[in-house]
N, C-alpha and C. Protein backbone atom coordinates (compact mmCIF):
# COMPACT_ATOMS: atom_id res chain seq x y z
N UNK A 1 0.84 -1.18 0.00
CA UNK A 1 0.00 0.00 0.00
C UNK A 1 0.89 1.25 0.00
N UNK A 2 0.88 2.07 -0.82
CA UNK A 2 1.62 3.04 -0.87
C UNK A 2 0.68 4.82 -0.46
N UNK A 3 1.37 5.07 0.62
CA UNK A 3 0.93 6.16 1.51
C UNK A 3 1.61 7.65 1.41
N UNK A 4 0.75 8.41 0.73
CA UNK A 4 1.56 9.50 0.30
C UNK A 4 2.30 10.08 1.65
N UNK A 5 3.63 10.64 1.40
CA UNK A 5 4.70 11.25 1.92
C UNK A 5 3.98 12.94 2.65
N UNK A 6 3.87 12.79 3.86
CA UNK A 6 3.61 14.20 4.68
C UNK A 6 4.67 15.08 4.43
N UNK A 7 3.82 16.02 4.23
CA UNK A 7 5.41 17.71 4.04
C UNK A 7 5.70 18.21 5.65
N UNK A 8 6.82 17.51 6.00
CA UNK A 8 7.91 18.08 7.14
C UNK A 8 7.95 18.89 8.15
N UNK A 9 6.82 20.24 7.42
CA UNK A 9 7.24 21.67 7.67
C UNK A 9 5.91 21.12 8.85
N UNK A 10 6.31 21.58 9.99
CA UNK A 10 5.54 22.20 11.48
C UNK A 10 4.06 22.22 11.24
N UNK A 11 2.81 21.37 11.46
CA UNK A 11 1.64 21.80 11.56
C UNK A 11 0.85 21.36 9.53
N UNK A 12 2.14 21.29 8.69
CA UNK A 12 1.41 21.77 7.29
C UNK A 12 0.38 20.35 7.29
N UNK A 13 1.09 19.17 7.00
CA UNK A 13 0.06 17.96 6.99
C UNK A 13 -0.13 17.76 5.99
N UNK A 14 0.18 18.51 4.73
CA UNK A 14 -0.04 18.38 3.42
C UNK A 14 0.48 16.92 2.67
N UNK A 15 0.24 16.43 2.19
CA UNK A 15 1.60 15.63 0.92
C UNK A 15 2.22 16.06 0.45
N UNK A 16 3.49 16.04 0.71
CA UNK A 16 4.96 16.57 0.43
C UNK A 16 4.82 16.34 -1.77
N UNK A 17 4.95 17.41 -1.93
CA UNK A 17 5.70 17.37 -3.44
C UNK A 17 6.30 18.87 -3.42
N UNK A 18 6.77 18.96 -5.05
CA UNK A 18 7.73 19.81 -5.51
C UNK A 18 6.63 20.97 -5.18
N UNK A 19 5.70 20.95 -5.54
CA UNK A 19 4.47 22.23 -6.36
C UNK A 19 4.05 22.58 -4.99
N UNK A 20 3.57 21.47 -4.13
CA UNK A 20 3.27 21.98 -2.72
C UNK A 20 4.20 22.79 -1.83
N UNK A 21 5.97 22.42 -1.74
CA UNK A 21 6.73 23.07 -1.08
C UNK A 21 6.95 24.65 -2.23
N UNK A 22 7.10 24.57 -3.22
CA UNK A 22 7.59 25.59 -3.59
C UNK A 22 6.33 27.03 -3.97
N UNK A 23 4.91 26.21 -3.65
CA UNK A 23 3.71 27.16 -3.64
C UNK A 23 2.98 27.62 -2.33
N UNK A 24 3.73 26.68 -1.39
CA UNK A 24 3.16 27.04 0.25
C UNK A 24 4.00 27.65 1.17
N UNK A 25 5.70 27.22 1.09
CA UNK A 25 6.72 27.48 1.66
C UNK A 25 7.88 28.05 1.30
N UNK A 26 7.97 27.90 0.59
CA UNK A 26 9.19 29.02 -0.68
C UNK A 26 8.73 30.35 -0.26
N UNK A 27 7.72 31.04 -0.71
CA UNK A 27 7.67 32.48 -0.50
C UNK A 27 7.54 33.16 0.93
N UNK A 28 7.53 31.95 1.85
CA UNK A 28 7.34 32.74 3.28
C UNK A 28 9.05 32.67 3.51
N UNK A 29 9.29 31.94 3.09
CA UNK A 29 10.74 31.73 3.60
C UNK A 29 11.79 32.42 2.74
N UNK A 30 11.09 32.94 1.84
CA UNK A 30 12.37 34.14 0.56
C UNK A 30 12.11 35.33 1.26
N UNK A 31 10.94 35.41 1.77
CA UNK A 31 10.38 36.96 2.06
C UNK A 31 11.69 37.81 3.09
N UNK A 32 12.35 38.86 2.65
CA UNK A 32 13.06 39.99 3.02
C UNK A 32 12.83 40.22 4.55
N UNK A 33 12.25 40.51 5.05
CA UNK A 33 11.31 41.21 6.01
C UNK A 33 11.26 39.92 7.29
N UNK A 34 11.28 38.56 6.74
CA UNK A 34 11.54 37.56 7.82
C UNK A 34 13.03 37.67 8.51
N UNK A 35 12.91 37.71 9.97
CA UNK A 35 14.05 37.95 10.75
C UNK A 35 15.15 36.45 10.40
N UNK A 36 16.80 36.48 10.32
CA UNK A 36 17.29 35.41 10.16
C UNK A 36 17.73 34.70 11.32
N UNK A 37 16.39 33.99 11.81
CA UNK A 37 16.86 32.75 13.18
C UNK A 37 17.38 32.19 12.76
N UNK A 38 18.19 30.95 13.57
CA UNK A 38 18.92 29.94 13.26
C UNK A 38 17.63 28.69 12.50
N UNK A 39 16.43 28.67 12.33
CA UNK A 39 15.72 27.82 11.97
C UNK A 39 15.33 28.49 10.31
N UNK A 40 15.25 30.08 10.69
CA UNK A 40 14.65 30.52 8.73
C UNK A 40 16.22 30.46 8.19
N UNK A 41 17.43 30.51 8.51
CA UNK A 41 18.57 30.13 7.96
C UNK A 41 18.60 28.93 7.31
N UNK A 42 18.66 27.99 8.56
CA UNK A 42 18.77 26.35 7.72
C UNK A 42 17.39 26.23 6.80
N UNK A 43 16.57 26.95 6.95
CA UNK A 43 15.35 26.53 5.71
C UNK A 43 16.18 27.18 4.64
N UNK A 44 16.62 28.69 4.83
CA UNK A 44 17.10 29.25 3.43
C UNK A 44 18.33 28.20 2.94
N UNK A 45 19.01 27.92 3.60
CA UNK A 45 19.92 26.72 3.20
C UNK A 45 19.73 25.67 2.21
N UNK A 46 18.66 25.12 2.99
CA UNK A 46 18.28 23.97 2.29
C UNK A 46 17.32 24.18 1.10
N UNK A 47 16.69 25.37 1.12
CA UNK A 47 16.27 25.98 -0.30
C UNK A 47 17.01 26.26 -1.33
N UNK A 48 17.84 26.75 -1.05
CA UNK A 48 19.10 27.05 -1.98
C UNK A 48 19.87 25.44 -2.43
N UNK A 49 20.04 24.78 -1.40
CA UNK A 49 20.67 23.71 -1.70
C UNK A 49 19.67 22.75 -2.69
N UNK A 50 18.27 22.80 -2.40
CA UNK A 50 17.16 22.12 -3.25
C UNK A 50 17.62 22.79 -4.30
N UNK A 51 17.53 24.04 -5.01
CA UNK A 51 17.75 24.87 -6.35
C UNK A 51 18.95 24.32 -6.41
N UNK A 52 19.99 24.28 -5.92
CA UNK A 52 21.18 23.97 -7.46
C UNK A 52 20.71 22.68 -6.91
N UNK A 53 20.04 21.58 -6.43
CA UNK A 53 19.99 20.31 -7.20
C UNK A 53 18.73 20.22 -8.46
N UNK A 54 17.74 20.76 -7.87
CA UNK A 54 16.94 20.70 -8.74
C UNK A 54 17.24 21.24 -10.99
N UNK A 55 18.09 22.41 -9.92
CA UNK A 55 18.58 23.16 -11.71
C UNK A 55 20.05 22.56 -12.36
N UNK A 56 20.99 22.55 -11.41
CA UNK A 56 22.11 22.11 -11.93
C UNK A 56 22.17 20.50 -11.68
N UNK A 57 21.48 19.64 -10.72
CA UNK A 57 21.65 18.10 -10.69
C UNK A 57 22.78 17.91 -9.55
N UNK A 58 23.16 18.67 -9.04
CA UNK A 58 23.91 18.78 -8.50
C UNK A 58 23.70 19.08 -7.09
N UNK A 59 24.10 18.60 -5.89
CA UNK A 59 23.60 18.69 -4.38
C UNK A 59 24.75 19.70 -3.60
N UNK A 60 24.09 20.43 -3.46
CA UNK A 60 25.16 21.76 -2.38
C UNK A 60 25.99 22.12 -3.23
N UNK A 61 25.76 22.91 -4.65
CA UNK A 61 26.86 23.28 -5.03
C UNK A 61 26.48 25.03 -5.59
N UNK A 62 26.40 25.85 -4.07
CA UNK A 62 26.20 26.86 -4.32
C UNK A 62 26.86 27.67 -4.95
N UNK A 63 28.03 27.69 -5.64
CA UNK A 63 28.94 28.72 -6.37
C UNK A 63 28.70 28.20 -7.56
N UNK A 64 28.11 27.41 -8.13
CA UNK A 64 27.50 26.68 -9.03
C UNK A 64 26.27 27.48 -9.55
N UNK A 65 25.61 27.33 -8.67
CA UNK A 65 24.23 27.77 -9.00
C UNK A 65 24.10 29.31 -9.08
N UNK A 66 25.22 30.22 -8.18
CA UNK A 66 25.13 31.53 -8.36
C UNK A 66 26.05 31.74 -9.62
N UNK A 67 26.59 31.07 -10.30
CA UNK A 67 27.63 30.75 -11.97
C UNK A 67 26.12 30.78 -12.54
N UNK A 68 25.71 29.99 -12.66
CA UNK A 68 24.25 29.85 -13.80
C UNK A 68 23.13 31.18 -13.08
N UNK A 69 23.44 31.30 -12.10
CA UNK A 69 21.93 32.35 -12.29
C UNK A 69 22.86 33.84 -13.10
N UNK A 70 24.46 34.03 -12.59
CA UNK A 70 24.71 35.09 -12.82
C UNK A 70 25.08 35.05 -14.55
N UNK A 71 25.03 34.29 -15.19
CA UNK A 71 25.00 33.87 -16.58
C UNK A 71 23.77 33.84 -17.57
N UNK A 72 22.23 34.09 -16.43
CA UNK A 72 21.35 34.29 -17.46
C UNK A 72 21.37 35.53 -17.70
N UNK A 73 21.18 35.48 -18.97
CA UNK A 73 20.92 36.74 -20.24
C UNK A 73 20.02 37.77 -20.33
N UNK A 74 18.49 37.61 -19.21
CA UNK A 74 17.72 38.28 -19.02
C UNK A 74 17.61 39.10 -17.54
N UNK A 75 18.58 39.04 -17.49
CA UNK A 75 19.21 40.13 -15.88
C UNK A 75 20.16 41.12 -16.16
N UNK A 76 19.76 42.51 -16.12
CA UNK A 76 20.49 43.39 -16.66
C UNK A 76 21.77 44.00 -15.77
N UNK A 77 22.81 44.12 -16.11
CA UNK A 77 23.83 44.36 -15.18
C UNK A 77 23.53 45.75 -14.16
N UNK A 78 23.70 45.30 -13.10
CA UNK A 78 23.02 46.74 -11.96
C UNK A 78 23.77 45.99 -10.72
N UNK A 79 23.82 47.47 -10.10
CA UNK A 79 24.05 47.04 -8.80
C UNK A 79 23.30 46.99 -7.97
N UNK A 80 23.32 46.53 -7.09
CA UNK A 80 21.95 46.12 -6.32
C UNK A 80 22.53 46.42 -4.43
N UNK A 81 21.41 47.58 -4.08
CA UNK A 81 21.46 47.99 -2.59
C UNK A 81 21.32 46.21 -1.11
N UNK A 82 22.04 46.74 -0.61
CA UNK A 82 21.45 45.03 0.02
C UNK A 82 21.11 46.00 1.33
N UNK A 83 19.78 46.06 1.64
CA UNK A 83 19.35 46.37 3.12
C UNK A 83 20.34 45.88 4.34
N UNK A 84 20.40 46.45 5.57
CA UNK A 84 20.67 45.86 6.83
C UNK A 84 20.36 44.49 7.15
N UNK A 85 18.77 43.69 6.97
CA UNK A 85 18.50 42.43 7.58
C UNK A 85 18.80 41.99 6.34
N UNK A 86 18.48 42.14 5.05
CA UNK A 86 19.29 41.32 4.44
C UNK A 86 20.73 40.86 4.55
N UNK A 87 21.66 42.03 4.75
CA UNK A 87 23.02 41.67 5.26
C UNK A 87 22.73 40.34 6.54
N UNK A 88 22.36 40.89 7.37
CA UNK A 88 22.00 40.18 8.53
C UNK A 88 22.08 38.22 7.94
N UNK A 89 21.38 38.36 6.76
CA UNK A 89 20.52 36.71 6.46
C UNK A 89 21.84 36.55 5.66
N UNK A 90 22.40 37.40 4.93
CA UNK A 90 23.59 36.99 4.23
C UNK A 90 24.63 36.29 5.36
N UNK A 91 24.98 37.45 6.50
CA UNK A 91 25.94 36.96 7.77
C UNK A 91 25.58 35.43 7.95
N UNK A 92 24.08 35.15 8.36
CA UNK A 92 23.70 33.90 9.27
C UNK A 92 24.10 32.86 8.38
N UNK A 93 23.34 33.04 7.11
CA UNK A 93 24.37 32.14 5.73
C UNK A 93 25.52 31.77 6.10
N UNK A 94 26.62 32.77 5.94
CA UNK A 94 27.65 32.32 5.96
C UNK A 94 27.98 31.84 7.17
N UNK A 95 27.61 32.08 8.34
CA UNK A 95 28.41 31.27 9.80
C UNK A 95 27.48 29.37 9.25
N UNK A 96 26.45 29.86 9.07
CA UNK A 96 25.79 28.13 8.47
C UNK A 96 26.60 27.45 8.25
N UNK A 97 27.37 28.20 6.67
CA UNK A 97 28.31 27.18 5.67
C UNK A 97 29.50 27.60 6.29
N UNK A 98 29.96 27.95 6.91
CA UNK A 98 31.31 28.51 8.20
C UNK A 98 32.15 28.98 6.53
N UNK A 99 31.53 30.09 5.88
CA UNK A 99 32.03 30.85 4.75
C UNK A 99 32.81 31.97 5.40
N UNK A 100 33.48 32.89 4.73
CA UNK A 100 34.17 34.14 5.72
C UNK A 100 33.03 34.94 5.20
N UNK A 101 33.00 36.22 6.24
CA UNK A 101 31.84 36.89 6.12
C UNK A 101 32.75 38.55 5.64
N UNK A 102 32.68 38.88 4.75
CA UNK A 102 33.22 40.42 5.05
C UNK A 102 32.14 41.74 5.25
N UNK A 103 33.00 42.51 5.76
CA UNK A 103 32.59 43.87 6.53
C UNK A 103 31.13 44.11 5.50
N UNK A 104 31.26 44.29 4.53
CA UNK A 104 29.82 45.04 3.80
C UNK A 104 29.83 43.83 2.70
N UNK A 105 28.39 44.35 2.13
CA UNK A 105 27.57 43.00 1.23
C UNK A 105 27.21 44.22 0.20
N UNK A 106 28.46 43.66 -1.10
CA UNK A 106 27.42 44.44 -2.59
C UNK A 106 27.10 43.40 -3.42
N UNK A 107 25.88 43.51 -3.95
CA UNK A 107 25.28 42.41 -4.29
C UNK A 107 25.70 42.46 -5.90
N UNK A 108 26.23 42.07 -7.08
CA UNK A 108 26.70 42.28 -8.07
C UNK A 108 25.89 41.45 -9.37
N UNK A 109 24.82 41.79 -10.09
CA UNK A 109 24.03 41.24 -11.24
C UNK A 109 24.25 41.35 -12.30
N UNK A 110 25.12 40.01 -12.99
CA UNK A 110 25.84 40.62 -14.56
C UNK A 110 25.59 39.71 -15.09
N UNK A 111 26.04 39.71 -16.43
CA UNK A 111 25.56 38.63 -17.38
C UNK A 111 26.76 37.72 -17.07
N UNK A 112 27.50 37.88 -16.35
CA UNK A 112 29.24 36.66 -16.26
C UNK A 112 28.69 35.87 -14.55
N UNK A 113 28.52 37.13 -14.11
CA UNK A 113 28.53 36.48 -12.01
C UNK A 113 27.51 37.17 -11.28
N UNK A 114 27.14 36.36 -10.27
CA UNK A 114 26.70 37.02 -9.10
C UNK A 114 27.44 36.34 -7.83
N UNK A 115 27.61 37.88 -7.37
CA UNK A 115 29.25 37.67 -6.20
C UNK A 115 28.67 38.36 -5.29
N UNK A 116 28.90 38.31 -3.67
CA UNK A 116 29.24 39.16 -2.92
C UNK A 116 30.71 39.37 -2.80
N UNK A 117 31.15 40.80 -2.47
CA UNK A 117 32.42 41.04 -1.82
C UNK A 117 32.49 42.08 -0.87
N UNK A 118 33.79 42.25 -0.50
CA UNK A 118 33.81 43.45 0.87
C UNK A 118 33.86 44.58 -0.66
N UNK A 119 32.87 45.19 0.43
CA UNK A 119 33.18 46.75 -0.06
C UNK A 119 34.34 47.81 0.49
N UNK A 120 34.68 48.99 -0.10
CA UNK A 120 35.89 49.08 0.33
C UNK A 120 35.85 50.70 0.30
C-alpha cells in the first residue's frame, strides 16, 4: 500500500511534493522582512541547496548555481542595494556554511557572475 509522503514543515500535513513546497513554503521563507533565526537560515539553506539540485543536478553546489543564475541573459547588469537584515541573512548564511563573512555586502548582477564582496 503506498501512503503519500507528509510535508515536514511544522503543523502543514499536506503531501509533500515539488508544487506543494515551492507554492506554500518558498515564498514565506524568501520573504526579506523575515528575521534570520537559526531555523529561517537552515530553511534558506536547504532551499538554496534544493535549487542547485533541482537546476544544476547537482547537491550543495552553491557557487555553481550563483555561476548559472549570474550567466542568465535576461538580468540586466546593476548594482543592487542590500538592506541591513538582508546583510544580517547573508551573515547567518555564511556562519551556516562557516564561509568568511566580510565587513559590507554588494550584491553584483551581470551577465558573467553574481558575487558578494567586501566593499571598500
Amino acid at each position: 500500500m503506498n501512503r503519500a509522503v507528509v510535508c515536514p514543515v511544522t503543523a502543514c500535513g499536506q503531501a509533500l511534493s515539488k508544487e506543494h513546497a515551492f507554492a506554500t513554503h518558498v515564498p514565506g521563507i524568501c520573504d526579506e522582512a523575515v528575521l534570520p533565526t537559526d531555523e529561517v537560515t537552515r530553511q534558506r539553506n536547504s532551499l538554496l541547496v534544493l535549487c542547485s539540485s533541482l537546476i544544476l543536478g547537482t547537491v550543495n553546489d552553491l557557487e555553481g548555481l550563483a555561476g548559472y543564475l549570474g550567466s542568465m541573459r535576461h538580468i540586466a547588469p546593476r548594482e543592487v542595494t542590500v538592506s541591513k537584515l538582508q546583510s544580517q541573512a547573508i551573515r547567518a548564511l555564511c556562519e551556516l556554511r562557516e564561509l568568511p563573512q566580510p565587513d559590507d555586502f554588494t550584491l553584483l548582477l551581470s551577465t558573467v557572475q553574481l558575487s558578494c564582496y567586501t566593499g571598500g
